[in-house]
Protein backbone atom coordinates (compact mmCIF):
# COMPACT_ATOMS: atom_id res chain seq x y z
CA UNK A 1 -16.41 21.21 23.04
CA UNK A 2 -14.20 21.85 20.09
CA UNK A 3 -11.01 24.29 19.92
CA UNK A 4 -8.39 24.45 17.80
CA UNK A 5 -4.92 24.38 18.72
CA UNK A 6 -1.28 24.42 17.10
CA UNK A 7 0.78 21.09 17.34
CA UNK A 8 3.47 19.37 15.36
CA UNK A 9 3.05 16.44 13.78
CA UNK A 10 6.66 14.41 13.55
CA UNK A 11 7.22 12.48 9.96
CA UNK A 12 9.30 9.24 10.20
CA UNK A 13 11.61 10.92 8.25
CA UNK A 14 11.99 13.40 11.65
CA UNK A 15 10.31 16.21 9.93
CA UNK A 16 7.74 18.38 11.88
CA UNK A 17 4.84 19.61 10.50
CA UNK A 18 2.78 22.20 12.62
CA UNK A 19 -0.95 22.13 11.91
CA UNK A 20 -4.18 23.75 13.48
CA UNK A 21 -5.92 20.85 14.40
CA UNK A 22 -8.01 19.81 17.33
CA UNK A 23 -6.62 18.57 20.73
CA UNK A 24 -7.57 15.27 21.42
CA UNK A 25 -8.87 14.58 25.19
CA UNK A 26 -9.53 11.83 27.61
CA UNK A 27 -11.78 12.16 30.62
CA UNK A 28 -10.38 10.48 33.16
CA UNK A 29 -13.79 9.54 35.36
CA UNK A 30 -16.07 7.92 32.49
CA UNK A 31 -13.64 7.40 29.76
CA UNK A 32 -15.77 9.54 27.27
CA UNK A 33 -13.68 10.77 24.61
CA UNK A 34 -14.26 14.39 24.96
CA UNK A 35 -12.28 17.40 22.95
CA UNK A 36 -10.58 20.51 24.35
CA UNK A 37 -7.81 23.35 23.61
CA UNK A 38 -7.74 24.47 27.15
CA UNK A 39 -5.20 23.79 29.67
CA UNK A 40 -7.80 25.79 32.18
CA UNK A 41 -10.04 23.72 31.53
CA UNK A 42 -8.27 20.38 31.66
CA UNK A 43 -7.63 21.43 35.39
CA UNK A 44 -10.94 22.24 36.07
CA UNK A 45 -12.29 19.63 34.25
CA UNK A 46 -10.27 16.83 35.21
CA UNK A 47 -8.95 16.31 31.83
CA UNK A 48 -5.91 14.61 30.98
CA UNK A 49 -3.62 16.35 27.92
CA UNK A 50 -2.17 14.30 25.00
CA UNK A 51 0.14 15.08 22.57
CA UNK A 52 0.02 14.43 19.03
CA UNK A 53 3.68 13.20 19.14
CA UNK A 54 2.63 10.45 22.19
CA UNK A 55 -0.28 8.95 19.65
CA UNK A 56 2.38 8.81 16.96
CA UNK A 57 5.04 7.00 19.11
CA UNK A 58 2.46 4.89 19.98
CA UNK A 59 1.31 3.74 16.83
CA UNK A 60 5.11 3.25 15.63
CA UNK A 61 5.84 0.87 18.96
CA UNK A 62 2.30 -1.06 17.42
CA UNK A 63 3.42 -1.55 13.84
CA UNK A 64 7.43 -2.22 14.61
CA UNK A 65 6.41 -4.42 18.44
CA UNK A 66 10.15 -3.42 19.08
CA UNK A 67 10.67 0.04 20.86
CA UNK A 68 14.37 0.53 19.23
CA UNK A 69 12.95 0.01 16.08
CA UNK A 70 9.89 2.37 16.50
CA UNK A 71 11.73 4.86 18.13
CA UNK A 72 14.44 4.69 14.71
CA UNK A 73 11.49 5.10 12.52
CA UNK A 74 10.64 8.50 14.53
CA UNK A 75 13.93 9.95 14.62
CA UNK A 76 14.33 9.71 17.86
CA UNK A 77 16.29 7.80 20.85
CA UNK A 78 14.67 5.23 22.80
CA UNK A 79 14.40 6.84 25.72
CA UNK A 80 12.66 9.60 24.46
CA UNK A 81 10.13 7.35 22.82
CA UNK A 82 9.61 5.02 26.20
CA UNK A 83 9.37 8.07 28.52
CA UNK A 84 6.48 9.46 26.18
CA UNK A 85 4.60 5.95 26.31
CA UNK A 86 5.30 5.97 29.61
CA UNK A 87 3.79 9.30 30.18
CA UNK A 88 0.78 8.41 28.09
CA UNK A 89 0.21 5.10 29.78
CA UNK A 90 0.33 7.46 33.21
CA UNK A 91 -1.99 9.88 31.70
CA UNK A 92 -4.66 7.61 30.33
CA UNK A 93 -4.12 5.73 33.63
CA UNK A 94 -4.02 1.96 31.19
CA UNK A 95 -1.43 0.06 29.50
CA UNK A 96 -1.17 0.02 26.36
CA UNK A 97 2.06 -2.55 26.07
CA UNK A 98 2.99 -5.37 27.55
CA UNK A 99 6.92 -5.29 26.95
CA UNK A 100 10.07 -7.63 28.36
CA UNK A 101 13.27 -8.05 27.35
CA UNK A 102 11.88 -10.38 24.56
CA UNK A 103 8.80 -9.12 23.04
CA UNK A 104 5.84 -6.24 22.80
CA UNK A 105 2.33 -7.13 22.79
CA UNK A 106 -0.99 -4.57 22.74
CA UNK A 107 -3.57 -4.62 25.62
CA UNK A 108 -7.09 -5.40 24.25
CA UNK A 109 -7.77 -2.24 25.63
CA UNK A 110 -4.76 -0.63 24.40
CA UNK A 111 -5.87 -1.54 20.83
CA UNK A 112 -8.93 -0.04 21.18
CA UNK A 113 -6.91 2.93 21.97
CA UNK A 114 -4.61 2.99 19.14
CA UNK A 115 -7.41 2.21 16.65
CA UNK A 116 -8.35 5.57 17.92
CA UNK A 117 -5.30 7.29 17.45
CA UNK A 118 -5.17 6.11 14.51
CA UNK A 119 -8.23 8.36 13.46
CA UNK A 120 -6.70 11.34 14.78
CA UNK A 121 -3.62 10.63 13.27
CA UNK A 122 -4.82 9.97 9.51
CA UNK A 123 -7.05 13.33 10.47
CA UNK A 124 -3.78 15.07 10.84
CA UNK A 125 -2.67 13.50 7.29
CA UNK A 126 -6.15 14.54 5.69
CA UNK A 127 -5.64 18.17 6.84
CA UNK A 128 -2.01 18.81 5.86
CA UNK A 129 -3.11 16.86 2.43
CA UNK A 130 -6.24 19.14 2.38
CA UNK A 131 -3.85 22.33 2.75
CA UNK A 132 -1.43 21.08 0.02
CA UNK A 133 -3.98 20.57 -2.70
CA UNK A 134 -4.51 24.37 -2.68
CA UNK A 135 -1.43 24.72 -3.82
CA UNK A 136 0.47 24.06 -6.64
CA UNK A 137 -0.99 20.55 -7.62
CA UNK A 138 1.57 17.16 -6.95
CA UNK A 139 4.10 19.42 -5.46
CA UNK A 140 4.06 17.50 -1.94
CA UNK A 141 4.95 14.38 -0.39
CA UNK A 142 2.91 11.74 -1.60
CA UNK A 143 3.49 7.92 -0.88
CA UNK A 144 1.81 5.28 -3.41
CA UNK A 145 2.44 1.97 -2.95
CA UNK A 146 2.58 -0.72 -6.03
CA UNK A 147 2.98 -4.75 -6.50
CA UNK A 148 5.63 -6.39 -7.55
CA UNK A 149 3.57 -7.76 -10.47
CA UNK A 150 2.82 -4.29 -11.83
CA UNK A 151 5.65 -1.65 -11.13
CA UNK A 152 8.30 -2.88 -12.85
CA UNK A 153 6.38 -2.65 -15.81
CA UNK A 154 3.93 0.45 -14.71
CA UNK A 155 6.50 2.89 -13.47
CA UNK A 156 9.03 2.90 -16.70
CA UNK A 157 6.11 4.22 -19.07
CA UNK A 158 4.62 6.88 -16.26
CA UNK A 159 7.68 8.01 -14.15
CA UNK A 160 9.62 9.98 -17.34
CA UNK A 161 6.39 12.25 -17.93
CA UNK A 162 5.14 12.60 -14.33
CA UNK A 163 8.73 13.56 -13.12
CA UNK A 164 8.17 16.21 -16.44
CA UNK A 165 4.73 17.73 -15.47
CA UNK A 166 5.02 17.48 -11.66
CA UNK A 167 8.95 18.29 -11.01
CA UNK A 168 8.39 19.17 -7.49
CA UNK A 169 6.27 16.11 -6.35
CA UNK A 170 8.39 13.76 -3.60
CA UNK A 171 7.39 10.87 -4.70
CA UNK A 172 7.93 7.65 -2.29
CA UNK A 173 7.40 4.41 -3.99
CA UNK A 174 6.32 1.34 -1.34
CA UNK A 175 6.86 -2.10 -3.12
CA UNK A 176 4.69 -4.85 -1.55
CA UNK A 177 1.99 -7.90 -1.84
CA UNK A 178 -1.83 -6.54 -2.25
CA UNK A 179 -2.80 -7.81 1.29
CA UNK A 180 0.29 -5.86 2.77
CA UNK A 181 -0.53 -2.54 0.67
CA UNK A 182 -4.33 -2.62 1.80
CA UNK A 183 -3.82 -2.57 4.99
CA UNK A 184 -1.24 0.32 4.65
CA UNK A 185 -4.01 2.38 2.99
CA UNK A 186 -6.56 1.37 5.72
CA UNK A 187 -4.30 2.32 8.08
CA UNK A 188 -2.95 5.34 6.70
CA UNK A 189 0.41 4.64 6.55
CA UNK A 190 0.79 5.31 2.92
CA UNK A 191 -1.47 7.69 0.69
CA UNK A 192 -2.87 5.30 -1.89
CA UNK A 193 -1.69 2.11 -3.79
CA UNK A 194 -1.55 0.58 -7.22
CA UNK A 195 -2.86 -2.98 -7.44
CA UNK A 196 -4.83 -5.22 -9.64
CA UNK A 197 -8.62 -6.11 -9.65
CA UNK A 198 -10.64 -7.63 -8.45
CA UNK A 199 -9.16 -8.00 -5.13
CA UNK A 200 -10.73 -7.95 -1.74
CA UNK A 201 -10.72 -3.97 -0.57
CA UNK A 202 -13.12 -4.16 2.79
CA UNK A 203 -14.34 -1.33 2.22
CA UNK A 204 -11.87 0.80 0.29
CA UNK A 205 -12.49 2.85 -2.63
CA UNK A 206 -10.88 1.96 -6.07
CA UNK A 207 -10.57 4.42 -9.40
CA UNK A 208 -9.66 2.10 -12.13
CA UNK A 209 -7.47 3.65 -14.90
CA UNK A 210 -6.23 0.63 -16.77
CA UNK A 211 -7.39 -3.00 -18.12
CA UNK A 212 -5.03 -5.53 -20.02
CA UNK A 213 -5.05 -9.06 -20.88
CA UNK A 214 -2.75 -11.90 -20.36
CA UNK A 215 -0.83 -13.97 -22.62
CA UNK A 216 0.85 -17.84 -22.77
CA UNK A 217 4.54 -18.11 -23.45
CA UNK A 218 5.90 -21.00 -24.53
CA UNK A 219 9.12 -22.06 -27.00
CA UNK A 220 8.96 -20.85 -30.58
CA UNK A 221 9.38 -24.47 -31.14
CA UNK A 222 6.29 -25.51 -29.21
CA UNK A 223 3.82 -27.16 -31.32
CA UNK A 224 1.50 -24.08 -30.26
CA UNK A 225 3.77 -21.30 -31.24
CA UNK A 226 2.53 -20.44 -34.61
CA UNK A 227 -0.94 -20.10 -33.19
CA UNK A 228 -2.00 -16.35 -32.95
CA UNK A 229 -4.75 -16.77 -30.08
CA UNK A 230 -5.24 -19.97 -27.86
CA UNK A 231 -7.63 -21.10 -25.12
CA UNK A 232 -6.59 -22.55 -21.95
CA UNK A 233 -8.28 -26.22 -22.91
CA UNK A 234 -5.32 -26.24 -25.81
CA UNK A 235 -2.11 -25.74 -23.68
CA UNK A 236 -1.24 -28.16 -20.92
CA UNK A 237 -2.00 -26.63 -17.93
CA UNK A 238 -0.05 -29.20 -15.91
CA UNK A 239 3.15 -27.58 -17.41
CA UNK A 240 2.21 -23.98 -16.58
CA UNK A 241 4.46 -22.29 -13.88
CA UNK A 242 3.04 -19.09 -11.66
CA UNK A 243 4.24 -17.21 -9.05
CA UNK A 244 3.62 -18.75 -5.63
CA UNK A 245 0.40 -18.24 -3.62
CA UNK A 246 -0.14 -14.79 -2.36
CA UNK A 247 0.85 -13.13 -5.29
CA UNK A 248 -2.25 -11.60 -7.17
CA UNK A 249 -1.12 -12.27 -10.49
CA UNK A 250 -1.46 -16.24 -10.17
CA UNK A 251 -5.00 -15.62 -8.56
CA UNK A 252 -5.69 -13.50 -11.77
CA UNK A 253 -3.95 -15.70 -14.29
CA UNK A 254 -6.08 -18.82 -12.89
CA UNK A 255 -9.10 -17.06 -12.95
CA UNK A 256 -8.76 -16.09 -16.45
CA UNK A 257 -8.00 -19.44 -17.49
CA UNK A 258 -11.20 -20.71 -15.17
CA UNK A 259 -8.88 -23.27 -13.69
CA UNK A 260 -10.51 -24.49 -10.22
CA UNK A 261 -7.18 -25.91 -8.23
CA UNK A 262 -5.27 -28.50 -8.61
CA UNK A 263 -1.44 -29.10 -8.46
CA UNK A 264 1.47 -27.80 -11.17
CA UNK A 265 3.70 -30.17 -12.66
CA UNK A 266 6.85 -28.13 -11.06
CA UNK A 267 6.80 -26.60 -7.64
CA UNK A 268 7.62 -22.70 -7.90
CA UNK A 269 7.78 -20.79 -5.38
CA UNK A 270 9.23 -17.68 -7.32
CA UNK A 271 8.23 -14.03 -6.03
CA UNK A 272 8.79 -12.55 -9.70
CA UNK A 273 8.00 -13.32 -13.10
CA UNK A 274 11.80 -12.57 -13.98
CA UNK A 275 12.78 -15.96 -12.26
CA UNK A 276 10.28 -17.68 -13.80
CA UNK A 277 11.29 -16.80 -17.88
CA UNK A 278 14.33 -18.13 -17.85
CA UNK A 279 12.71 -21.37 -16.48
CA UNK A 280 10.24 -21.28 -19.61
CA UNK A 281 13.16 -20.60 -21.77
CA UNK A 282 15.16 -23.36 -21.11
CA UNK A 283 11.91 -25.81 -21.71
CA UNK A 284 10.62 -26.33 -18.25
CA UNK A 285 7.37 -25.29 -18.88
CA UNK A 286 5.12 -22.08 -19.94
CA UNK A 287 3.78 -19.29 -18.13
CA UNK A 288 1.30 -16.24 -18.61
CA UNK A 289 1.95 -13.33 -18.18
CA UNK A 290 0.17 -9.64 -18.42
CA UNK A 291 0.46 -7.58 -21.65
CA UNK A 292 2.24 -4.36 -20.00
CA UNK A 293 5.19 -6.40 -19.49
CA UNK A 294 6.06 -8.38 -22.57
CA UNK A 295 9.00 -5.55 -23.63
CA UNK A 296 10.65 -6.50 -20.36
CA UNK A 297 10.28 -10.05 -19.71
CA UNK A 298 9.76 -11.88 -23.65
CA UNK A 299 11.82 -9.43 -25.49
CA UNK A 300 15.28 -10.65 -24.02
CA UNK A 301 14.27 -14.52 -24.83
CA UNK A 302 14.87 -14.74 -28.40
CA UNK A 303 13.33 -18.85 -28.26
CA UNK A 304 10.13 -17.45 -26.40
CA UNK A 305 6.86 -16.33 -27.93
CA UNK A 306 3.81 -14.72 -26.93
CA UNK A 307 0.15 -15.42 -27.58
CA UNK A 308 -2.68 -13.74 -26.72
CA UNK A 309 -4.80 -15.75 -24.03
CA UNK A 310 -8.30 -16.12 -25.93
CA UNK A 311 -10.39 -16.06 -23.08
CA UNK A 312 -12.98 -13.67 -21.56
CA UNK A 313 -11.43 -10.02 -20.91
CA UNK A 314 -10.11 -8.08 -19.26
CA UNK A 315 -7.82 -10.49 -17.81
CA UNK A 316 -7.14 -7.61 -15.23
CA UNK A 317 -8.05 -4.05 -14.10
CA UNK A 318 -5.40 -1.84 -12.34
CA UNK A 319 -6.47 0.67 -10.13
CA UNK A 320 -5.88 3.57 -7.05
CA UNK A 321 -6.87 2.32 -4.07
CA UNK A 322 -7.98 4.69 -1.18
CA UNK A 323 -9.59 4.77 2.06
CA UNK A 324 -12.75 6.92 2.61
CA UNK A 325 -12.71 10.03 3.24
CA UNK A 326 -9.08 10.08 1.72
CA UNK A 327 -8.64 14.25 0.95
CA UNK A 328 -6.01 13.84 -1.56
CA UNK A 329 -8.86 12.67 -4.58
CA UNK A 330 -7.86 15.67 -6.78
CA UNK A 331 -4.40 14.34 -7.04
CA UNK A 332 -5.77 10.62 -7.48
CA UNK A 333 -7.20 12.39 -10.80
CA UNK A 334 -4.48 13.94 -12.17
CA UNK A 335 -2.47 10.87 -11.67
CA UNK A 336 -4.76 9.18 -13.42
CA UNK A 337 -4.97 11.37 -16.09
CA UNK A 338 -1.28 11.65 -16.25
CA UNK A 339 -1.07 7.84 -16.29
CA UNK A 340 -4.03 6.86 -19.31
CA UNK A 341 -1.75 9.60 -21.55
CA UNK A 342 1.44 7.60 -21.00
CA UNK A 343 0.34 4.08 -21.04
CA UNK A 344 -1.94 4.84 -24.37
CA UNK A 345 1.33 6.75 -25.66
CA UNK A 346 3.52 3.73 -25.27
């Protein structure tokens, strides 16, 4: 049975958001997920009531494993937030958490639980962003998520005009490594992300809007510097420095170069290509890096230059990443849109 009911949905930021949604039911006898608007009925039923704030709580204390923390992120006090587990844990007659003084762990069966509430909650996120794109497009929250190896270079060229043509979009930016920002979209906890391709996505979608090639830096007085394009067989790859492992952008820089392994002359462990230039300026090696961010990172080094990487392209696609069933797709257009004009602009 299906009924729809009024709740309020509470933001991390402590906002509520009432929607018309469906109230989500346990039976307590067989466990079968079953849905129902009626307290009647829950009575006569045997049906045990959940709120859409307990599933939220619930999925904060999962994600933080500290209740102070989880109740901070939903603007509320502690108490409040254990008391609602608590309650939930009583209703569903199971427990979810394992907590001590030292840590918080998830029941096997509690996961299965919260994997569930996890559907109802990104429902909740698919119908208020279902609502807001009949309205005045990009003129809602929206959170997009971008790696470290692409916004600093992305978002100068796009924020100016998108800030123009959508003034009353609240955009939140979520800076992060690819693995960390795919499981965010999976999850729901952010709307969609910007990363580079190819990239393991388990099932997400992708909408590429963008493709680029790399290129080698090195000295202006290398003995390579006055070349205009150059394979990877003609620089020394044993003096190339890349961002540490986990970061895309080495993945992608190797793979272009169809280099199999192997060790670097220097061990870097740098997060961002801005620690690595000065390295490469002072002689300590080369480095590669993507086209959209030559203005920022070459353009300061008056010794460095820049060659096009002669090698099979595109070195890289960039692309929105969603998960399925994501409602928001009309907005994942016009930022696209919105995005080609600026980056051919520029």
């Amino acid at each position: 049975m299906y009924r729809l009911g009024t709740v309020e949905r509470l933001r991390p930021e402590g906002r509520q958001i009432k929607l018309n949604i469906m109230i989500f039911m346990i039976h307590k006898s067989d466990h079968k997920t079953i849905i129902s608007g009626s307290k009647i009925a829950s009575k006569t039923l045997g049906l045990v009531m959940i709120s859409t704030k307990q599933l939220i709580y619930a999925l904060a204390v999962e994600k933080h494993l500290h209740f102070k923390k989880a109740a901070e992120a939903c603007n509320i006090s502690q108490s409040a937030l254990s008391n609602a587990l608590n309650e939930l844990e009583k209703q569903l007659g199971v427990t979810l958490f394992e907590r001590d003084n030292k840590k918080v762990l998830v029941t096997p069966l509690g996961q299965h639980i919260l994997d569930k509430a996890r559907e109802v909650s990104n429902s909740l996120a698919d119908i208020k962003q279902l609502a807001d794109s009949q309205k005045e497009p990009l003129s809602f929250p929206m959170s997009i998520g971008v790696i470290p190896t692409i916004g600093p270079y992305l978002l100068p060229r796009i924020l100016p005009e998108l800030t123009k043509t959508y003034p009353k979009l609240a955009l939140q930016i979520i800076e992060d490594q690819s693995h960390v920002l795919v499981d965010m979209v999976r999850k729901g906890d952010i709307d969609t992300a910007i990363l580079a391709l190819p990239f393991p996505l388990e099932g997400l979608l992708s909408f590429e809007f963008w493709q680029e090639d790399f290129l080698w830096v090195t000295q202006k007085n290398d003995s390579l510097a006055s070349r205009h394009e150059i394979t990877s067989k003609e620089f020394n790859r044993e003096s190339l420095l890349l961002l540490k492992d986990g970061h895309c952008l080495k993945d992608h820089a190797m793979a272009a170069c169809k280099f199999t392994g192997g060790s670097q002359q220097l061990s870097v462990s740098a997060t961002s290509l801005t620690t690595i230039m000065p390295m490469v300026a002072a002689g300590m090696g080369t480095t590669i890096v993507p086209e959209m961010a030559l203005q920022q990172l070459v353009s300061p080094y008056k010794e460095l230059r820049a060659i096009h990487l002669n090698e099979t392209s595109p070195h890289r696609t960039i692309a929105f990443i969603v998960r399925p069933g994501y409602s928001g797709l009309n907005s994942i257009e016009r930022l696209i849109t919105l995005f080609k004009s600026a980056l051919q602009k520029s």
